[in-house]
N, C-alpha and C. Protein backbone atom coordinates (compact mmCIF):
# COMPACT_ATOMS: atom_id res chain seq x y z
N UNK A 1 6.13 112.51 15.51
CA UNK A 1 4.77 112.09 15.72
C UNK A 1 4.48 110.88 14.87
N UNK A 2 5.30 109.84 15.07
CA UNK A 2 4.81 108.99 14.41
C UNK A 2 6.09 108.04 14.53
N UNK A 3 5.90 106.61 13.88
CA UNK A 3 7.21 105.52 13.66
C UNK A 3 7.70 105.29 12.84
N UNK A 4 8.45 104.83 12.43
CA UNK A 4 9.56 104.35 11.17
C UNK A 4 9.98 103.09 11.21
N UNK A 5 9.55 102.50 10.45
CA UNK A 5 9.77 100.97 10.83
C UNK A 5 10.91 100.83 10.22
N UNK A 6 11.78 99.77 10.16
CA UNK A 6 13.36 99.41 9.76
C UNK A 6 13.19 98.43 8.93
N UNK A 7 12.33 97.98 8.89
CA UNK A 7 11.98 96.72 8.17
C UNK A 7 10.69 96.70 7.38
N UNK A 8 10.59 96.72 5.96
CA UNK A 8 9.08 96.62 5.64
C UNK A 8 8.23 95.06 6.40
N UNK A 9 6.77 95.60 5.85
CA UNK A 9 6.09 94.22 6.54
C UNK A 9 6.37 93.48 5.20
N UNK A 10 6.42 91.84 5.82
CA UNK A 10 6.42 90.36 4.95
C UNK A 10 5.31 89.85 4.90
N UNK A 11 4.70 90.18 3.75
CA UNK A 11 2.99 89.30 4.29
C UNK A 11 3.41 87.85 3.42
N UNK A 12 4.43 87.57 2.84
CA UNK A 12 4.93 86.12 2.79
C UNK A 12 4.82 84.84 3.83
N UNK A 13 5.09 85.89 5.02
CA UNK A 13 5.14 85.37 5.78
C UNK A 13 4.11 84.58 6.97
N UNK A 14 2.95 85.43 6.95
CA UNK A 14 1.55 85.33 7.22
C UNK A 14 1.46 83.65 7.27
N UNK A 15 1.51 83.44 8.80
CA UNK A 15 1.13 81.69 8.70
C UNK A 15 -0.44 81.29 7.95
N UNK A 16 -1.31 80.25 7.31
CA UNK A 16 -2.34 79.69 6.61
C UNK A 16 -2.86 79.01 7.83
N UNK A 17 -4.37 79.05 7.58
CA UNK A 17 -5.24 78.32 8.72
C UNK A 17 -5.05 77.01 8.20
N UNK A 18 -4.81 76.30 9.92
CA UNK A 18 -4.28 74.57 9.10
C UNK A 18 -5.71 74.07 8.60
N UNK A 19 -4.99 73.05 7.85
CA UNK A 19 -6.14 72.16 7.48
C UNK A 19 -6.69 71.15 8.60
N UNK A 20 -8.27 71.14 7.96
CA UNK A 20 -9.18 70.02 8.97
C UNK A 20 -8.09 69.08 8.45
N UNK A 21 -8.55 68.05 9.33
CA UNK A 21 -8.14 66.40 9.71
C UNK A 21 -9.37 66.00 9.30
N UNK A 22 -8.73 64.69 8.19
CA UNK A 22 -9.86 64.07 7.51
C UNK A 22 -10.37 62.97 8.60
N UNK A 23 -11.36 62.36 8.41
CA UNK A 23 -12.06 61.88 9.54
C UNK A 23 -11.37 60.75 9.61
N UNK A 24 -10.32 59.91 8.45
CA UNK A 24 -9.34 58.65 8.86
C UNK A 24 -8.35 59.13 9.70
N UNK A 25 -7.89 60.22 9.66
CA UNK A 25 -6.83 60.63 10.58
C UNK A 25 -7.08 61.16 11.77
N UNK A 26 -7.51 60.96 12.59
CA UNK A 26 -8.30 62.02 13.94
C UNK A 26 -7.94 60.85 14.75
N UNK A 27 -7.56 60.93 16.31
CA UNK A 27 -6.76 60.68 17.45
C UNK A 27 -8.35 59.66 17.92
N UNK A 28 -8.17 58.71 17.92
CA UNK A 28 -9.30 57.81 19.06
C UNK A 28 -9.89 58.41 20.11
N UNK A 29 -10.95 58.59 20.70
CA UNK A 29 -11.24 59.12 21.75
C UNK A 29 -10.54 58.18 22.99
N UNK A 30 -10.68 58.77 24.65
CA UNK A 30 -9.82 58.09 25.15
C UNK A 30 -11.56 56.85 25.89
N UNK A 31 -11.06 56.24 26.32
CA UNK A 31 -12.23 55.32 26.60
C UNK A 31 -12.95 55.49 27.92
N UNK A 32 -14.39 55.42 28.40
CA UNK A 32 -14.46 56.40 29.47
C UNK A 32 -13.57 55.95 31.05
N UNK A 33 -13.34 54.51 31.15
CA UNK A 33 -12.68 54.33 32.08
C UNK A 33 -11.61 54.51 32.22
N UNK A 34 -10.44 55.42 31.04
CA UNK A 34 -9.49 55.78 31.34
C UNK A 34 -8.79 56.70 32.42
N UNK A 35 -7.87 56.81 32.76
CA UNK A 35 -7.03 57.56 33.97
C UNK A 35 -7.27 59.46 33.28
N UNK A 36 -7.37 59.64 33.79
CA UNK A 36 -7.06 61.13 33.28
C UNK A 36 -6.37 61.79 34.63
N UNK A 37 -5.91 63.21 34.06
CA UNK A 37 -5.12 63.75 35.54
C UNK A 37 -6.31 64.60 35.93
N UNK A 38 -5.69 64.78 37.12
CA UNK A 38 -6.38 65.76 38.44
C UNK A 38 -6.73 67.04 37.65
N UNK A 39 -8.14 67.57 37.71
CA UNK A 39 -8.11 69.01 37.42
C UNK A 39 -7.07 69.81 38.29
N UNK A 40 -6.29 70.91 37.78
CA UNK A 40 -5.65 71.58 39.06
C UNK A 40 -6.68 72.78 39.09
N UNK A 41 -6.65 73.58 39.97
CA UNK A 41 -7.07 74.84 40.61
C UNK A 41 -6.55 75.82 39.78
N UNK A 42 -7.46 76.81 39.23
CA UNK A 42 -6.73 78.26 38.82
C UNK A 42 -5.76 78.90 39.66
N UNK A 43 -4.78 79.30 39.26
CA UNK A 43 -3.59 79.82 39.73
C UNK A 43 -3.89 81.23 40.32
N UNK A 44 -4.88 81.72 39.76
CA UNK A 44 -5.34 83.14 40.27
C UNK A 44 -5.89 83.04 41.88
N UNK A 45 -6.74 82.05 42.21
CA UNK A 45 -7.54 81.83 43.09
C UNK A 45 -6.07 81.93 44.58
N UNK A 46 -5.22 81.55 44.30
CA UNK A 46 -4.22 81.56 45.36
C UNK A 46 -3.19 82.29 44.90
N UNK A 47 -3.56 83.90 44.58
CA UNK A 47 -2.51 84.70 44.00
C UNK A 47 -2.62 85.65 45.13
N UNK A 48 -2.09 85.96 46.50
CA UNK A 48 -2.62 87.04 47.54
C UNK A 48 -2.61 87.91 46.75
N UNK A 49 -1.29 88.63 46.57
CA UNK A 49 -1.10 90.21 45.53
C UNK A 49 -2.66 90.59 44.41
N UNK A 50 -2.40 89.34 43.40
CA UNK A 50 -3.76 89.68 43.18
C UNK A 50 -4.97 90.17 43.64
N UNK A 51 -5.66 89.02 44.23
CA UNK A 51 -6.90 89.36 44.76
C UNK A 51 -6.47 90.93 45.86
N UNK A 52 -5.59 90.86 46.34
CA UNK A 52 -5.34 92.26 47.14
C UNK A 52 -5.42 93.66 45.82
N UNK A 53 -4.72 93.50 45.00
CA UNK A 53 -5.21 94.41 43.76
C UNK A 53 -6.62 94.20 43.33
N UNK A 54 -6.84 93.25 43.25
CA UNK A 54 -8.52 93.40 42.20
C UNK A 54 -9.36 93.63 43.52
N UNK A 55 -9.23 93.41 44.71
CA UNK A 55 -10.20 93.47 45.97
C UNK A 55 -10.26 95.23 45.81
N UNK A 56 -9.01 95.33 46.06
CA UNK A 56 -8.91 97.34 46.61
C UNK A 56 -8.86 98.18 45.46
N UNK A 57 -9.18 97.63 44.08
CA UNK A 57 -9.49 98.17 43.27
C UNK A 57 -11.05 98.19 43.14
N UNK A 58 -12.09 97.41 43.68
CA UNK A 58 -13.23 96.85 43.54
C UNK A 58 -13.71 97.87 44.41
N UNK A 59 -13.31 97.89 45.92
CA UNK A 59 -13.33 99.04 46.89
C UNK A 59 -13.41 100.29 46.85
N UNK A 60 -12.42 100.17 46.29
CA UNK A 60 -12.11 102.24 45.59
C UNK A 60 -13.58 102.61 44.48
N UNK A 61 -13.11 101.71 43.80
CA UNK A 61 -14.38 102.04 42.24
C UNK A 61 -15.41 101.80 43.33
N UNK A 62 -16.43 101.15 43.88
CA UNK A 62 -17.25 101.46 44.55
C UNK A 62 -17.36 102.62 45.29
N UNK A 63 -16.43 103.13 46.39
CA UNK A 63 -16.78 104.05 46.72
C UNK A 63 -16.96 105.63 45.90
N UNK A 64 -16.14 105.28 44.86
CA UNK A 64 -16.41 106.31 44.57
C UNK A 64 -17.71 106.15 43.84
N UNK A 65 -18.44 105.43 42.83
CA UNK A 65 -19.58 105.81 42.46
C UNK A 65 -20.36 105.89 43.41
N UNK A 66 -20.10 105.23 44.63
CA UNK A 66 -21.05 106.12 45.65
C UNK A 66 -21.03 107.27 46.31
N UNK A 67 -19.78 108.07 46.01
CA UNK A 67 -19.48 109.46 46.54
C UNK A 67 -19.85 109.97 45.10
N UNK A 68 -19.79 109.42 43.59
CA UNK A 68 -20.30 110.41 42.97
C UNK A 68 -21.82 110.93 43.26
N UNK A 69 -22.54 109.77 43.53
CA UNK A 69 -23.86 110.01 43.59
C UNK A 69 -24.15 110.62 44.88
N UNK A 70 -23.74 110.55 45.90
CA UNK A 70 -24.15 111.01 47.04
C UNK A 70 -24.03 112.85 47.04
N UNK A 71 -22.43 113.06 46.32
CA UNK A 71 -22.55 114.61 45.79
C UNK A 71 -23.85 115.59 45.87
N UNK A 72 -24.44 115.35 44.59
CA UNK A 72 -25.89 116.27 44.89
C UNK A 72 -26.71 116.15 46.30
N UNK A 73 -26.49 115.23 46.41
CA UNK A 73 -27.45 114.90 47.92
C UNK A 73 -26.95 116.07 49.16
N UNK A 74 -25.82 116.40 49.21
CA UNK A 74 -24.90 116.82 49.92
C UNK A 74 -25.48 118.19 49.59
N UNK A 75 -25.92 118.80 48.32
CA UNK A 75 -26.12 120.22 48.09
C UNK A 75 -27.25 120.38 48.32
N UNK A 76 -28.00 119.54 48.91
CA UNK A 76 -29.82 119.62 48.87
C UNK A 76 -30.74 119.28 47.58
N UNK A 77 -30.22 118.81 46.94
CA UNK A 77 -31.21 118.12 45.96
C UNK A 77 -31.81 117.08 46.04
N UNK A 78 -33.04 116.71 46.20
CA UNK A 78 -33.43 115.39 46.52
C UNK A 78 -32.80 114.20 45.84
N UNK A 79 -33.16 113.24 45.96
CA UNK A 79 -32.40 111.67 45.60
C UNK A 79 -33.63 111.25 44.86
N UNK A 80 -32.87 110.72 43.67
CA UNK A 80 -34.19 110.11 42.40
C UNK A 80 -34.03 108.53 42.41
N UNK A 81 -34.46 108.05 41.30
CA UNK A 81 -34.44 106.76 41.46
C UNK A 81 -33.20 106.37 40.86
N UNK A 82 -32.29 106.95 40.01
CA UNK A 82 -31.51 107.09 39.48
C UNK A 82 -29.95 107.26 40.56
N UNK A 83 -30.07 108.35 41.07
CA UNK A 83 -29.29 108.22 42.44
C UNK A 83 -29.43 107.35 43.09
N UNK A 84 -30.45 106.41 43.96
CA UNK A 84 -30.03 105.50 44.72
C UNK A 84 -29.71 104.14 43.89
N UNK A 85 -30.56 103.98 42.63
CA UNK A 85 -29.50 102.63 41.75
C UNK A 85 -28.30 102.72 42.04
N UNK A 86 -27.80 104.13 42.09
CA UNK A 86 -26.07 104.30 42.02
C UNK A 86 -25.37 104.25 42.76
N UNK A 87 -26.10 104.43 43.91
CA UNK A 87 -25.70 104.49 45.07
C UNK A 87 -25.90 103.16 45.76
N UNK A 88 -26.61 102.13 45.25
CA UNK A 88 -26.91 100.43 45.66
C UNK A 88 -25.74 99.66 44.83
N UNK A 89 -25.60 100.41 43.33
CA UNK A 89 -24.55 99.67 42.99
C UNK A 89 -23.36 100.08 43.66
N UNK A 90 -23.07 101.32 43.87
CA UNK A 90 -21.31 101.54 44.33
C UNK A 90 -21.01 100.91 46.01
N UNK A 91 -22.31 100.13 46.42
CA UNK A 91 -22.28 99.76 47.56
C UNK A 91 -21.68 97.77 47.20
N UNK A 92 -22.67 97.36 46.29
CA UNK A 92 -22.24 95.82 45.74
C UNK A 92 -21.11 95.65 45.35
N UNK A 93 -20.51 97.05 44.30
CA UNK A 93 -19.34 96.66 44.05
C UNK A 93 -18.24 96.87 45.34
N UNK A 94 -18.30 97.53 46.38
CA UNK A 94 -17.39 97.66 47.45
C UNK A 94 -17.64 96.02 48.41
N UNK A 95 -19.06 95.83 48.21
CA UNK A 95 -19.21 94.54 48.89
C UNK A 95 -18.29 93.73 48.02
N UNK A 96 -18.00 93.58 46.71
CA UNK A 96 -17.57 92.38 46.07
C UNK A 96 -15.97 92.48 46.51
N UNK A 97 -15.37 93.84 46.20
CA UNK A 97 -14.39 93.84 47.11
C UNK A 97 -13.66 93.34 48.23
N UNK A 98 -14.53 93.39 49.17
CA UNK A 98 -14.34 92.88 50.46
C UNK A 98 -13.68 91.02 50.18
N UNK A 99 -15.36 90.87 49.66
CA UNK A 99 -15.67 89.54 49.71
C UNK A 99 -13.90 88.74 48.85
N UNK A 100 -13.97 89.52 47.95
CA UNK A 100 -12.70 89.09 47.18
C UNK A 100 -11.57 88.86 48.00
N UNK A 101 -11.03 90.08 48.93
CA UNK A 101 -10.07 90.60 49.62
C UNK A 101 -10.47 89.32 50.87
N UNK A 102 -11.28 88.81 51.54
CA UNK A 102 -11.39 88.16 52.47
C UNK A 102 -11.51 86.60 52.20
N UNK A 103 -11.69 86.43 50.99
CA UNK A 103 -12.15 85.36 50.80
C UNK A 103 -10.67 83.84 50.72
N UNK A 104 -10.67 83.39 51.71
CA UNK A 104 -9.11 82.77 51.70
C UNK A 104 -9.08 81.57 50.70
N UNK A 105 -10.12 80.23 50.85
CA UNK A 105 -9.96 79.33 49.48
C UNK A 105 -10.61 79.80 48.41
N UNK A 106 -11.19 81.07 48.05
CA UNK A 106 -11.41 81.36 46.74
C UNK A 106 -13.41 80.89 46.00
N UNK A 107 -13.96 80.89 47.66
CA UNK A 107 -14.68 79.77 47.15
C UNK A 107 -16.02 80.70 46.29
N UNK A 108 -16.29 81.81 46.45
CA UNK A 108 -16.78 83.03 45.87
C UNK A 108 -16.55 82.72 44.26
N UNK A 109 -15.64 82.39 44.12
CA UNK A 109 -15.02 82.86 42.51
C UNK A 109 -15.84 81.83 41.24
N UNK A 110 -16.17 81.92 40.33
CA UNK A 110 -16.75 80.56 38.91
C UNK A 110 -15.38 80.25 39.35
């Protein structure tokens, strides 16, 4: 129940926060008409597997907080205000799902 390390710890070793840069030494800014490169695109945004995981994970967790809440409803207990919040959210988050899962250039996403 427990580990054994083989090696004690080296706190010798512990890298130091670098030092500021004095204000003679600091890189020129670049000038505004310079070239800069192309923003690229997040790599996530065109990951299928992904968004297919985070979509049908988004799906599932929705439905179920909406099958948790719907539960009592099912035994005859009326619905409070509390139940249908829960039941509006486990509906948004299945919507976000979708939207994720369908969404082909990503355009949904910050």
């Amino acid at each position: 129940m427990g580990t054994s390390l083989s090696q004690p710890f080296e706190i010798d070793k512990i890298a130091s926060a670098p030092q500021a840069a004095s204000p003679a030494s600091r890189a020129p800014l670049d000038a505004p008409g310079a070239q800069t490169s192309p923003e690229q695109p997040p790599a996530l945004r065109n990951c299928w597997s992904c968004r297919v995981l985070s979509g049908s994970g988004l799906i599932g967790a929705g439905c179920y907080v909406y099958w948790v809440a719907r539960k009592p409803m099912k035994l005859g207990y009326p619905p409070g205000p509390g139940t249908v919040t829960q039941m509006v959210i486990g509906i948004s988050i299945a919507c976000w799902g979708v939207i994720i899962l369908s969404d082909p250039k990503g355009k949904f996403h910050p």
